[in-house]
C-alpha atoms as a PDB file:
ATOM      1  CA  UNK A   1       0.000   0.000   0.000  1.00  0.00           C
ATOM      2  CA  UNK A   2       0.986   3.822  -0.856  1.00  0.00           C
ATOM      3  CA  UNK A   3       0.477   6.224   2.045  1.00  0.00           C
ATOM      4  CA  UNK A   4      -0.899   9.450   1.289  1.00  0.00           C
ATOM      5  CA  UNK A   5       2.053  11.683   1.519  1.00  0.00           C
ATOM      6  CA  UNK A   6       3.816   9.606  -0.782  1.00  0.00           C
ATOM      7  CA  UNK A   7       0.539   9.692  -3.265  1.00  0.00           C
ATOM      8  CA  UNK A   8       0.337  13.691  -2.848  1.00  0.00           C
ATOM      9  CA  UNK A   9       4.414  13.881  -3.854  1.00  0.00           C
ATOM     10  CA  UNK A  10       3.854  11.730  -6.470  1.00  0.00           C
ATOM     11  CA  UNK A  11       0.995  13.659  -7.980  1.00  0.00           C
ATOM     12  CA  UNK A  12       2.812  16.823  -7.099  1.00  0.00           C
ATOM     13  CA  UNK A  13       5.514  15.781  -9.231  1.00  0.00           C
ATOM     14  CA  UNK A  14       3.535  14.713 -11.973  1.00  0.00           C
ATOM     15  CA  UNK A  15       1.911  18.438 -12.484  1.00  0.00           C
ATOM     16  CA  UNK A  16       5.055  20.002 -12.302  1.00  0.00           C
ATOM     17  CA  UNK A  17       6.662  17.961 -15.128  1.00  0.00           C
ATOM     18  CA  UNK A  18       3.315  18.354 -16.947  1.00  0.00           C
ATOM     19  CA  UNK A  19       3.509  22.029 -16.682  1.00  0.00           C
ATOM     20  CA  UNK A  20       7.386  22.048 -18.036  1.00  0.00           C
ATOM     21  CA  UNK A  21       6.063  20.035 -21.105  1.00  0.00           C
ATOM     22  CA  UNK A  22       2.935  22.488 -21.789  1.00  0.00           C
ATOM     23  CA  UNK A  23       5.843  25.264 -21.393  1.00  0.00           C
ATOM     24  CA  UNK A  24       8.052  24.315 -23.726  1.00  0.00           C
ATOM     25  CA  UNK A  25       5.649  23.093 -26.278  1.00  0.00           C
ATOM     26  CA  UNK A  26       4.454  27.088 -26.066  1.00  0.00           C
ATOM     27  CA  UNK A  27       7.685  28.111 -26.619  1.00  0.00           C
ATOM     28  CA  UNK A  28       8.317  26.220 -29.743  1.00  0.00           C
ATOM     29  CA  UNK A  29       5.325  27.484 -31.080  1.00  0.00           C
ATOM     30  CA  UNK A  30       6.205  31.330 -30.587  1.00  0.00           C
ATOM     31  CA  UNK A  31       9.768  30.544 -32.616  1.00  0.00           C
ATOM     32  CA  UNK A  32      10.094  32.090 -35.468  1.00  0.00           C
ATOM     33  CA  UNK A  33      12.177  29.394 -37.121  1.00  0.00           C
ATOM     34  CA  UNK A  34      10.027  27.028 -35.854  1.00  0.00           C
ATOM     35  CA  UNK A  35       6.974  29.008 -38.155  1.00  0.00           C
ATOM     36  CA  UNK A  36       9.160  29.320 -41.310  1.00  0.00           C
ATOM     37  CA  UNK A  37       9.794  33.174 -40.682  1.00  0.00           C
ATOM     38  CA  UNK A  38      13.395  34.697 -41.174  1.00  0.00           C
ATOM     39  CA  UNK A  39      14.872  36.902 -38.467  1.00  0.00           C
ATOM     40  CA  UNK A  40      14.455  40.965 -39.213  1.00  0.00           C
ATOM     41  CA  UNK A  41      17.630  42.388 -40.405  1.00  0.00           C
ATOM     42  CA  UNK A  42      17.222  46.093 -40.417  1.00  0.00           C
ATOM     43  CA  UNK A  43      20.106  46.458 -42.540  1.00  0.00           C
ATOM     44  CA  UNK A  44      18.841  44.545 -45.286  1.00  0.00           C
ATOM     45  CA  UNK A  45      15.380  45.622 -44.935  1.00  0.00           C
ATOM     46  CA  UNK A  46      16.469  49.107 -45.731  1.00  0.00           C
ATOM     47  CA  UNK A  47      18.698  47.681 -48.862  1.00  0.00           C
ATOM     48  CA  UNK A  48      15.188  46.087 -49.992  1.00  0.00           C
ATOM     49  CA  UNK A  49      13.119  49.171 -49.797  1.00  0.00           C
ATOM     50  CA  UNK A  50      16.224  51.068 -51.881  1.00  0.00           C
ATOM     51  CA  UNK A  51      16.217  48.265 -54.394  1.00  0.00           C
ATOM     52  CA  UNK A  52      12.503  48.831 -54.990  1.00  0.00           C
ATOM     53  CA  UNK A  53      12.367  52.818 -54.895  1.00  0.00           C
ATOM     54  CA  UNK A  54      15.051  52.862 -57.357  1.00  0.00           C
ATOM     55  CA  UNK A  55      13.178  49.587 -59.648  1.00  0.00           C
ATOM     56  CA  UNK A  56       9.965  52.409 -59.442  1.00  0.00           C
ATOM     57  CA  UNK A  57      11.634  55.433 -60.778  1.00  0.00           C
ATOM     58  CA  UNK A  58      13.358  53.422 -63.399  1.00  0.00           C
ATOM     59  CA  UNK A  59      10.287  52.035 -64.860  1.00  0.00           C
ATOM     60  CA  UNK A  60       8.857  55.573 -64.249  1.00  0.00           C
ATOM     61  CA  UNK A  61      11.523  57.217 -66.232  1.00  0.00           C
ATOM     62  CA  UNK A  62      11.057  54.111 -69.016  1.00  0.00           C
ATOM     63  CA  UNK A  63       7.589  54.834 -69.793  1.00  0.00           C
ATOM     64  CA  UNK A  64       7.623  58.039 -70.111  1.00  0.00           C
ATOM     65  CA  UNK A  65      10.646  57.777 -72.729  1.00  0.00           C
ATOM     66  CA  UNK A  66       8.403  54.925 -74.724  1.00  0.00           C
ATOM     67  CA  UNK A  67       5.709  57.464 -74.120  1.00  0.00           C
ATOM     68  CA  UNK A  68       7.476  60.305 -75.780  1.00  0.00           C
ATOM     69  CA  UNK A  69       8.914  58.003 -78.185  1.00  0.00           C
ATOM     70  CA  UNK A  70       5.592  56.728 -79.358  1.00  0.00           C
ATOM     71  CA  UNK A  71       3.955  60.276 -79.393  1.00  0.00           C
ATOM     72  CA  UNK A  72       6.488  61.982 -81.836  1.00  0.00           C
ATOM     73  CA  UNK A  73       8.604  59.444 -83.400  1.00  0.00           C
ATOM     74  CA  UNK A  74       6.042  56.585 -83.916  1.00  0.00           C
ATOM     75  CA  UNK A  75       2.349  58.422 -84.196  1.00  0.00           C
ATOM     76  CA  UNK A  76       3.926  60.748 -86.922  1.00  0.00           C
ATOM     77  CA  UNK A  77       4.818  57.911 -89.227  1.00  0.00           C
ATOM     78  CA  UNK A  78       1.497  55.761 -88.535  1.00  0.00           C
ATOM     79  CA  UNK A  79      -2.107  56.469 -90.176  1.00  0.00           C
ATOM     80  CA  UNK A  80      -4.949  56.527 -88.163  1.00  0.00           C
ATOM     81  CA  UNK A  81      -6.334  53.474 -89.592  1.00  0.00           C
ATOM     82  CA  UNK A  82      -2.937  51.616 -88.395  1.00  0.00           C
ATOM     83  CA  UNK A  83      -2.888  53.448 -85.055  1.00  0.00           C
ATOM     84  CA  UNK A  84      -3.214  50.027 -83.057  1.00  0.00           C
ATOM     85  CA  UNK A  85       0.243  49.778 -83.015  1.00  0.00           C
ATOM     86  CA  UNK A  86       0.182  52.875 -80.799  1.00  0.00           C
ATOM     87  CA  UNK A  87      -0.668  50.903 -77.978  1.00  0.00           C
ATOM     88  CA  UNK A  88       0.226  47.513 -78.782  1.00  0.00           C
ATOM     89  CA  UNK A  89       4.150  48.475 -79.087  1.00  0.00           C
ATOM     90  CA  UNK A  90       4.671  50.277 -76.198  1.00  0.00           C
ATOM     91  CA  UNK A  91       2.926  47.962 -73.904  1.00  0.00           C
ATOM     92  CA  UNK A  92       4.509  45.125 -75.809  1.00  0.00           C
ATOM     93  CA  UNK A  93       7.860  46.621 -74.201  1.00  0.00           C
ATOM     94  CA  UNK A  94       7.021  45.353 -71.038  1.00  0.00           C
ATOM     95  CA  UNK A  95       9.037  42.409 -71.603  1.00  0.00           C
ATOM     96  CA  UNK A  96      12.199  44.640 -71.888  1.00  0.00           C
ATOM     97  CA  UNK A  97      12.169  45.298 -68.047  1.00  0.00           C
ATOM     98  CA  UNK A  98      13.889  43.060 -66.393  1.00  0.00           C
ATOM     99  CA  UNK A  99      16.329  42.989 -68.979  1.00  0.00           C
ATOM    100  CA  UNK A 100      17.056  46.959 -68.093  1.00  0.00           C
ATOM    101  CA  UNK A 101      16.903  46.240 -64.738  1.00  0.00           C
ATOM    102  CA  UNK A 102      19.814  43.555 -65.132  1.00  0.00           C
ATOM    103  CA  UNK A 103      21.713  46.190 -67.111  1.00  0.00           C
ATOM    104  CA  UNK A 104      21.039  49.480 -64.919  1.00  0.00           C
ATOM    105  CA  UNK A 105      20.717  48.281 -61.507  1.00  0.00           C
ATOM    106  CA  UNK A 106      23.695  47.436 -59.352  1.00  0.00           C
ATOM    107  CA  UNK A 107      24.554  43.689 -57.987  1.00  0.00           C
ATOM    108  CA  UNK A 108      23.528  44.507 -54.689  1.00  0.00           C
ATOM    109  CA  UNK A 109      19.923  45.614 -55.789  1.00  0.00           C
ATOM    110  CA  UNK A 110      19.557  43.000 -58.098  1.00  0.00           C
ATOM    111  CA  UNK A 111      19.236  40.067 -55.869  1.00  0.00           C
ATOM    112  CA  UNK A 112      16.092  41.496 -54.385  1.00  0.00           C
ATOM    113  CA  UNK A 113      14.034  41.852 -57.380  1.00  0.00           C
ATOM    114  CA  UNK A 114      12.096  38.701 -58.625  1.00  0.00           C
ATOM    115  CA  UNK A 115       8.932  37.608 -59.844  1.00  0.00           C
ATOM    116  CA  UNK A 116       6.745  40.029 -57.732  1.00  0.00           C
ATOM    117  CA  UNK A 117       8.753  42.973 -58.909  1.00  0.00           C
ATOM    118  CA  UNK A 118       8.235  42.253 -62.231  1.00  0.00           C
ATOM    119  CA  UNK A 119       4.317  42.157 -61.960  1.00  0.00           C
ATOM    120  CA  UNK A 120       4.476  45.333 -60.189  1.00  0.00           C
ATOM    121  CA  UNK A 121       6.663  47.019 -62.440  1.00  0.00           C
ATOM    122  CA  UNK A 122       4.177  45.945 -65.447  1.00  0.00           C
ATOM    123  CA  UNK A 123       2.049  47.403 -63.911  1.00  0.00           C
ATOM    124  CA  UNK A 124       3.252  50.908 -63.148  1.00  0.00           C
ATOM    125  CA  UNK A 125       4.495  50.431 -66.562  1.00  0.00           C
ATOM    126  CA  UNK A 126       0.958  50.146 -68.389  1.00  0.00           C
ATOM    127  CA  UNK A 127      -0.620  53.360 -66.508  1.00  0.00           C
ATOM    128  CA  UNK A 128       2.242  55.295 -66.461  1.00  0.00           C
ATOM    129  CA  UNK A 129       1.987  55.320 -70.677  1.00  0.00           C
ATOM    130  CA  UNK A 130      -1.330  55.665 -70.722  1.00  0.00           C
ATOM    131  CA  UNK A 131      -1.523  58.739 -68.516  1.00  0.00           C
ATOM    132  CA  UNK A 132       1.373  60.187 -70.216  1.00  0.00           C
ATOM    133  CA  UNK A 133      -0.321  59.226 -73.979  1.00  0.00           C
ATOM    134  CA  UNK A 134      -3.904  60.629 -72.766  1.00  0.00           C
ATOM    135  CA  UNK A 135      -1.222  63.845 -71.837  1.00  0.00           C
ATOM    136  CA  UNK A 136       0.654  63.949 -75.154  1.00  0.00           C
ATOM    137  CA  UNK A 137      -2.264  63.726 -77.844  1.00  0.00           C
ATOM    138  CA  UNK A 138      -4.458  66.298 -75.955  1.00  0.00           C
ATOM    139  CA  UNK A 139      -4.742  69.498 -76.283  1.00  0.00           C
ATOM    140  CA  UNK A 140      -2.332  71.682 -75.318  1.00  0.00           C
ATOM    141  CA  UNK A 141      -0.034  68.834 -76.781  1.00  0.00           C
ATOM    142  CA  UNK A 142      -1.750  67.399 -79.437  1.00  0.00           C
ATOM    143  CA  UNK A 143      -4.699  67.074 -81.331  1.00  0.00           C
ATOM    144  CA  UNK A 144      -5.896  64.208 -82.791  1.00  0.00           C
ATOM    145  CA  UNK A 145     -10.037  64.584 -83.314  1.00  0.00           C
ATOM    146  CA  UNK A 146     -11.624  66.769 -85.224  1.00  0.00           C
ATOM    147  CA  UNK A 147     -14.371  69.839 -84.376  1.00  0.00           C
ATOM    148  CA  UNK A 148     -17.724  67.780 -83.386  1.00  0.00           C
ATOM    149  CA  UNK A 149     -21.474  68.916 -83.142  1.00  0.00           C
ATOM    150  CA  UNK A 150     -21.942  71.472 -80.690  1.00  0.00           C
ATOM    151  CA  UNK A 151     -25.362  70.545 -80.374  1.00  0.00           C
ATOM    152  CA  UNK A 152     -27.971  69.394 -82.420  1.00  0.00           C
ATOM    153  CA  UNK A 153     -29.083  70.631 -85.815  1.00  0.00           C
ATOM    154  CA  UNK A 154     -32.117  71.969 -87.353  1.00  0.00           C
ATOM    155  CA  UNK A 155     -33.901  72.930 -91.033  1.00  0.00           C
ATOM    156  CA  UNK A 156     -35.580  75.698 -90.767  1.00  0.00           C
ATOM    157  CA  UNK A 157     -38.219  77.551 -93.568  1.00  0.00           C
ATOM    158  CA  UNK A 158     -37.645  81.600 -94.163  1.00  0.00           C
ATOM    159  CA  UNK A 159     -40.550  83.413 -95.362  1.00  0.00           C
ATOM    160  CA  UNK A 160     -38.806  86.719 -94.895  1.00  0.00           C
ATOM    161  CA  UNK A 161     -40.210  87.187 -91.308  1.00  0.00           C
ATOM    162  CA  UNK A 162     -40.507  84.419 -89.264  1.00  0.00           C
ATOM    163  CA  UNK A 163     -38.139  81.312 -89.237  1.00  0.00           C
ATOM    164  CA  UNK A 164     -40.360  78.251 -89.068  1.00  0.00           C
ATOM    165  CA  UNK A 165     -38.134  75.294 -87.133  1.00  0.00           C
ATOM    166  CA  UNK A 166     -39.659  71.879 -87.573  1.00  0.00           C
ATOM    167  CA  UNK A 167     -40.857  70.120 -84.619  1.00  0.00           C
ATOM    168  CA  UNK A 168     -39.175  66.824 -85.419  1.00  0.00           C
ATOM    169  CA  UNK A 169     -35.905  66.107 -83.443  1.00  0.00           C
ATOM    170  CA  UNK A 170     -32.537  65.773 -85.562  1.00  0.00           C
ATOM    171  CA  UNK A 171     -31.221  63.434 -82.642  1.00  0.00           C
ATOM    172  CA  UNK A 172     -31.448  60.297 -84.704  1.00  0.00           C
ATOM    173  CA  UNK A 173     -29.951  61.901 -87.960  1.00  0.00           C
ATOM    174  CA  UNK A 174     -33.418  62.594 -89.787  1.00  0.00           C
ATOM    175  CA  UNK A 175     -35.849  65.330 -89.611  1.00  0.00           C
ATOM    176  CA  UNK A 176     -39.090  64.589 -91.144  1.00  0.00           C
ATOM    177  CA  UNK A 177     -41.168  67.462 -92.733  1.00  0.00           C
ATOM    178  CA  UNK A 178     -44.626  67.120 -93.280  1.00  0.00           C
ATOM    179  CA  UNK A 179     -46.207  69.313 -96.087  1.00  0.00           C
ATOM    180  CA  UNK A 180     -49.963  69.839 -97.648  1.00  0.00           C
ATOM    181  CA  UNK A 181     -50.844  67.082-100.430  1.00  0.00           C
ATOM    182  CA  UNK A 182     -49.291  68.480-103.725  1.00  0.00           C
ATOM    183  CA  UNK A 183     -46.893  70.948-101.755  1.00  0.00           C
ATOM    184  CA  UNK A 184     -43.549  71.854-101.242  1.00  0.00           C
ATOM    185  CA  UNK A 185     -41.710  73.184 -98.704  1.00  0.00           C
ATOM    186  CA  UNK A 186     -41.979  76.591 -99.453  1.00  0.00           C
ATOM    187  CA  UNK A 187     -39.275  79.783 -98.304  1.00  0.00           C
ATOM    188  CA  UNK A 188     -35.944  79.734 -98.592  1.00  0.00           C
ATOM    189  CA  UNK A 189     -34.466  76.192 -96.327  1.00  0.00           C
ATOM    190  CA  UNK A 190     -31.804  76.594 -94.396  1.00  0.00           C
ATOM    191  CA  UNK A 191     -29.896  74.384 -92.303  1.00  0.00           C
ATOM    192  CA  UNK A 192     -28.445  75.277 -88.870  1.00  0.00           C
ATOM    193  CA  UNK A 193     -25.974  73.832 -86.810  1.00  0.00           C
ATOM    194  CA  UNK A 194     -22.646  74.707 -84.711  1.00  0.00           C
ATOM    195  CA  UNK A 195     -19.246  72.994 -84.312  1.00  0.00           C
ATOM    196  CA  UNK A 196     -16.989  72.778 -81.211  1.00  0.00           C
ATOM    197  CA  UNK A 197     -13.411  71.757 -80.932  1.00  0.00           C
ATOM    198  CA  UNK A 198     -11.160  71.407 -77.886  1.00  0.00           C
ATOM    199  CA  UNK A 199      -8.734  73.759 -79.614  1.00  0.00           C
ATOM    200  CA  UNK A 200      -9.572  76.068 -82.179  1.00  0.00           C
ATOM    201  CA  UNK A 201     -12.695  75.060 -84.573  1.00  0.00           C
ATOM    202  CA  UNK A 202     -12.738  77.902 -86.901  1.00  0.00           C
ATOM    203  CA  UNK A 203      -9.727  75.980 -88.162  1.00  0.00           C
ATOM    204  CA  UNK A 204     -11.239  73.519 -89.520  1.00  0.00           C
ATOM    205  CA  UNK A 205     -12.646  72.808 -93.285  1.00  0.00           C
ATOM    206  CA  UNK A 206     -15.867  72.209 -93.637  1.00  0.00           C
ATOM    207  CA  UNK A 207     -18.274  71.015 -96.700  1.00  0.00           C
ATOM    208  CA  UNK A 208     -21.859  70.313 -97.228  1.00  0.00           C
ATOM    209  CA  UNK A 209     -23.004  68.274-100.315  1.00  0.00           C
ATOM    210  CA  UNK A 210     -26.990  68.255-100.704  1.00  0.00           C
ATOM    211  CA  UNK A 211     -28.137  64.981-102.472  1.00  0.00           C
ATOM    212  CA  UNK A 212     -31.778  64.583-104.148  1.00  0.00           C
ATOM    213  CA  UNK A 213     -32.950  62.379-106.916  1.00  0.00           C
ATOM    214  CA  UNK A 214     -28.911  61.293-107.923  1.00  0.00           C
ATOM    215  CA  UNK A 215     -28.181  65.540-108.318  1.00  0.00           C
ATOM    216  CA  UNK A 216     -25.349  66.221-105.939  1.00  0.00           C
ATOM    217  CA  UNK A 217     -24.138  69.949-105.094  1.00  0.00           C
ATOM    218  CA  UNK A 218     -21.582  71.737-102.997  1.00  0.00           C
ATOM    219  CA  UNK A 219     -23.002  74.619-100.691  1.00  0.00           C
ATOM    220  CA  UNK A 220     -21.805  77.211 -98.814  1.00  0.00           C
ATOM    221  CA  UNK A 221     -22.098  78.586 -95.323  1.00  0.00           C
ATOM    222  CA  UNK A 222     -23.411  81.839 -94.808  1.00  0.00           C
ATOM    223  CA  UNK A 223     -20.631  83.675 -92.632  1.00  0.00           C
ATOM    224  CA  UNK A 224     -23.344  86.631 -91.545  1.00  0.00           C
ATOM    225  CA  UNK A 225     -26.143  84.511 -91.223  1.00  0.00           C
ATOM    226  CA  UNK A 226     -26.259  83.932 -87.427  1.00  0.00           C
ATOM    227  CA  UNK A 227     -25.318  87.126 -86.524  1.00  0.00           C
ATOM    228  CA  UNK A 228     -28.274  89.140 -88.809  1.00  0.00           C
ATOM    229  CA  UNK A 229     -30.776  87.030 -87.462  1.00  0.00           C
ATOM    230  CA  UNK A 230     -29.674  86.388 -84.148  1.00  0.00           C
ATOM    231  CA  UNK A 231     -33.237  87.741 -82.773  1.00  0.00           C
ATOM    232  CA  UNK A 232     -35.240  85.659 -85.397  1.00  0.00           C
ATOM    233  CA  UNK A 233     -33.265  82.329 -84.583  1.00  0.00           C
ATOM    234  CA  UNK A 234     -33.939  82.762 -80.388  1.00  0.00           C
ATOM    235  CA  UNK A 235     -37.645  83.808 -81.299  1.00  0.00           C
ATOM    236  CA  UNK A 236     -37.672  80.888 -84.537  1.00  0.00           C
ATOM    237  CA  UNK A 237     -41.660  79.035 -84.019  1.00  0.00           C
ATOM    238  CA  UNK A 238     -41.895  75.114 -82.987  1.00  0.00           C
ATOM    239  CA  UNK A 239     -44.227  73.202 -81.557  1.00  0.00           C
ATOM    240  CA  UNK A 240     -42.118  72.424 -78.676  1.00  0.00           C
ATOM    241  CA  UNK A 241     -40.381  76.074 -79.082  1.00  0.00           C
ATOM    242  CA  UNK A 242     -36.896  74.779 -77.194  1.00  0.00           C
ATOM    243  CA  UNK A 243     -34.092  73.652 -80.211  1.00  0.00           C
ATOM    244  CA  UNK A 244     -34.050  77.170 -82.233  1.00  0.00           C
ATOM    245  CA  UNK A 245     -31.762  78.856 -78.943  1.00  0.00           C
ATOM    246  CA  UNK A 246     -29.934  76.135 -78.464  1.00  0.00           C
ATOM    247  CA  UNK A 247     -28.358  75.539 -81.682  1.00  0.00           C
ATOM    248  CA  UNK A 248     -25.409  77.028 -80.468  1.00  0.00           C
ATOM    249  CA  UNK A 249     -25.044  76.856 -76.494  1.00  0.00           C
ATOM    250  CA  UNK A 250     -21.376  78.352 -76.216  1.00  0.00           C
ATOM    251  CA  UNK A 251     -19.673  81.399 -77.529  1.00  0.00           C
ATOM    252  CA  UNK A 252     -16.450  79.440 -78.658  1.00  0.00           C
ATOM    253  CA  UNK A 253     -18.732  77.254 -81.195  1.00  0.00           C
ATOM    254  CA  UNK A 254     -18.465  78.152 -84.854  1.00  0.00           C
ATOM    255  CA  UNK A 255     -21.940  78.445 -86.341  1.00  0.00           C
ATOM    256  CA  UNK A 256     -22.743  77.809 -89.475  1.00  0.00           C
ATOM    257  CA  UNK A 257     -25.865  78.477 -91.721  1.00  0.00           C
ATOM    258  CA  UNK A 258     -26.235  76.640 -95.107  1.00  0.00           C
ATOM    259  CA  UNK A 259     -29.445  77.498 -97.602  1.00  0.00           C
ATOM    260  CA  UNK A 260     -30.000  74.280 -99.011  1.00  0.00           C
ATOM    261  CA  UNK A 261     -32.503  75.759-101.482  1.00  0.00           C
ATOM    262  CA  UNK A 262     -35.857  77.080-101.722  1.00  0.00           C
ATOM    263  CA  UNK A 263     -39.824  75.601-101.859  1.00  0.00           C
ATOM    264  CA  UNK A 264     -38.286  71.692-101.967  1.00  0.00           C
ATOM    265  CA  UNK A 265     -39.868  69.267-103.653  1.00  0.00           C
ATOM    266  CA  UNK A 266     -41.072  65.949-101.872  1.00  0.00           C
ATOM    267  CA  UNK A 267     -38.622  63.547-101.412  1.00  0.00           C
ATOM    268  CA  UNK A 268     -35.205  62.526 -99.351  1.00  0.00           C
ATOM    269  CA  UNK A 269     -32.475  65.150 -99.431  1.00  0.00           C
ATOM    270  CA  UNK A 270     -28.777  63.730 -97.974  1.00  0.00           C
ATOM    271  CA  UNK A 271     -27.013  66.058 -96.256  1.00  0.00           C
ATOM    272  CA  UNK A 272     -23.104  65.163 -95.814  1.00  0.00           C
ATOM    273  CA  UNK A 273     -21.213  67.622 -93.744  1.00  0.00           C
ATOM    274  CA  UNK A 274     -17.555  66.786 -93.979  1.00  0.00           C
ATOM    275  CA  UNK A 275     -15.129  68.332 -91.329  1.00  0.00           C
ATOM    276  CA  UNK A 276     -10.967  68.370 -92.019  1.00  0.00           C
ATOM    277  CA  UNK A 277      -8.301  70.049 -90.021  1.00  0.00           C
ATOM    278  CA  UNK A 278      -4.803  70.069 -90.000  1.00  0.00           C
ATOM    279  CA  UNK A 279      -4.020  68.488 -86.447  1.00  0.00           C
ATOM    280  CA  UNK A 280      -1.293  67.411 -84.333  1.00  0.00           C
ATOM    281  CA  UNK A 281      -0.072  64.806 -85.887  1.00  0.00           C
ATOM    282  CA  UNK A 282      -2.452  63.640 -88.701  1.00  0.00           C
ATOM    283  CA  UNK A 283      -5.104  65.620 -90.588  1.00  0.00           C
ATOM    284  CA  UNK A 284      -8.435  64.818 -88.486  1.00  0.00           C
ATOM    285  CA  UNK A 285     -11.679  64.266 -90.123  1.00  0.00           C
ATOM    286  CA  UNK A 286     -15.407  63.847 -89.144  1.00  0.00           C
ATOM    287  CA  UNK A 287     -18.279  62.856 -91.336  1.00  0.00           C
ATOM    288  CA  UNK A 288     -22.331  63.740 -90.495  1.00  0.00           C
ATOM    289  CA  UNK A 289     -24.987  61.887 -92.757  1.00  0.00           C
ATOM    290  CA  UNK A 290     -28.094  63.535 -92.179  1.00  0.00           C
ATOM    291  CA  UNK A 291     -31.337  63.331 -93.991  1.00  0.00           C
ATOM    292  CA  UNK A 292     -34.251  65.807 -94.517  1.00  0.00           C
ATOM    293  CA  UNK A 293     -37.241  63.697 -95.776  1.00  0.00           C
ATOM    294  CA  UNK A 294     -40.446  65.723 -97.258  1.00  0.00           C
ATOM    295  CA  UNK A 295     -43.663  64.224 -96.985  1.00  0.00           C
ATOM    296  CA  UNK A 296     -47.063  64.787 -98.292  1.00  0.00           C
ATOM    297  CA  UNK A 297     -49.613  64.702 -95.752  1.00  0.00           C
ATOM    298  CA  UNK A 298     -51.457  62.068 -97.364  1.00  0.00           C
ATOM    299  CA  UNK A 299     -54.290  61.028 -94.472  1.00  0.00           C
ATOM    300  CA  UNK A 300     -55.235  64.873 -94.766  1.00  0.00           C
ATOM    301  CA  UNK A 301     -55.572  64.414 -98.238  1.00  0.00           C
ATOM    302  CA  UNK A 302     -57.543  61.133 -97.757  1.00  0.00           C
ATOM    303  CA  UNK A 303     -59.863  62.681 -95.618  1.00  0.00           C
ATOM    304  CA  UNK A 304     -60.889  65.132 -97.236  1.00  0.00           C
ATOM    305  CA  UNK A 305     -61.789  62.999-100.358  1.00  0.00           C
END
């Protein structure tokens, strides 16, 4: 038999070498070798942070050469219908960066960059040339699109008082007038409508061809149109009375004010307005197909049969 002082040693023992197991078990746990983790070495933690400012600024300073590269030694030598190659070259020279790195950066940087500097430097590659491209073929740098619609356009009839504006909208291209069975659209027709240009759009050249029945004719713009009959064109009639003053909604818009004949016959007349200006690099150009269609008003003329 055990007495009970030897029991309580025994047990006494037992919990203390329990306790030095459950103590060291903690403390391999808390190692940092133990976990896979590498001991901090401020020294080469602040080699590693060097290595990878100096990896930033070099790609920095690499895309904005390609950049500048691609902007007046590559655009000026490409058509716009080629102009992929814009952005597929350039980008395409992301594979050239570790190969720069290798020749730029000194051995001691070098054996900190790897995979994950790569992918980051592709990165900062990508929308560092496309911020700088946006830059260099805007305005005040470039300018690569040519004047657009201000607004919309509109036909209107002159019968030497009152401009008559049609109420059908020119938004999808077509204005539809509708005339008395027999009829023409009578006064003198003019069409109205403004360009605007992030740079300068009385630069630009523009034509208007009128089409009907095969005939095709060059017009001409009115230059003192808009500004003789400024009062007429805000007070113009409509059923909706809203386009006529806003044909031209800024100062800095070129108007322009073509008469595209007089009393019109029924029928579809194209209207091709064709814009060119001399940009920065290539020659820009914009073409508007719009259609005036005249149309008897045939239930009227049903009706009253």
């Amino acid at each position: 038999m055990v007495d009970l002082q030897t029991a309580m040693a025994a047990a006494s023992a037992e919990r203390k070498q329990r306790s030095g197991a459950a103590s060291e078990e903690r403390k391999v746990r808390r190692s940092g070798a133990s976990l896979g983790l590498e001991p901090f070495d401020p020294v080469k933690h602040v080699s590693k942070e060097k290595a990878d400012t100096a990896s930033m600024w070099l790609v920095i300073v690499f895309s904005i050469t390609v950049s500048v590269m691609m902007r007046y030694v590559l655009m000026p030598n490409t058509t716009p219908e080629k102009s992929d190659i814009l952005y597929l070259m350039p980008l395409s020279a992301i594979i050239l960066i570790p190969q720069i790195h290798r020749m730029v950066m000194p051995k001691d940087f070098q054996e900190f960059y790897g995979k994950g500097t790569w992918f980051k430097a592709g990165f900062l590659h990508t929308f560092t040339f496309l911020a700088m491209s946006f830059l260099l073929v805007n305005p005040p740098m470039g300018d690569i699109v040519a004047p657009k619609l201000a607004s919309h356009w509109a036909i209107a009839t002159d019968d030497g008082e009152v401009l008559m504006f049609n109420e059908d909208s020119s938004k999808d291209g077509e204005i539809e007038w509708i005339v008395s069975n027999d009829g023409r659209l009578e006064g003198d027709i003019w069409l109205l409508f403004a360009l605007a240009d992030n740079v300068n759009s009385d630069g630009a050249e523009v034509t208007v061809e009128l089409t009907h029945q095969s005939v095709t004719q060059e017009l001409a713009s009115d230059a003192d149109f808009w500004a003789t009959n400024s009062d007429r064109i805000a007070n113009g009639t409509k059923t909706d009375n809203s386009s006529a003053p806003n044909l031209v909604p800024h100062s800095k818009d070129q108007p322009f004010a073509v008469n595209i004949g007089n009393d019109l016959a029924v029928g579809t007349h194209e209207i091709m307005v064709t814009i060119t200006e001399d940009g920065d690099p290539w020659e820009n150009e914009r073409v508007y197909n719009w259609k005036l269609v005249v149309v008897e008003a045939v239930e009227q003329a049903e009706s009253g049969q």
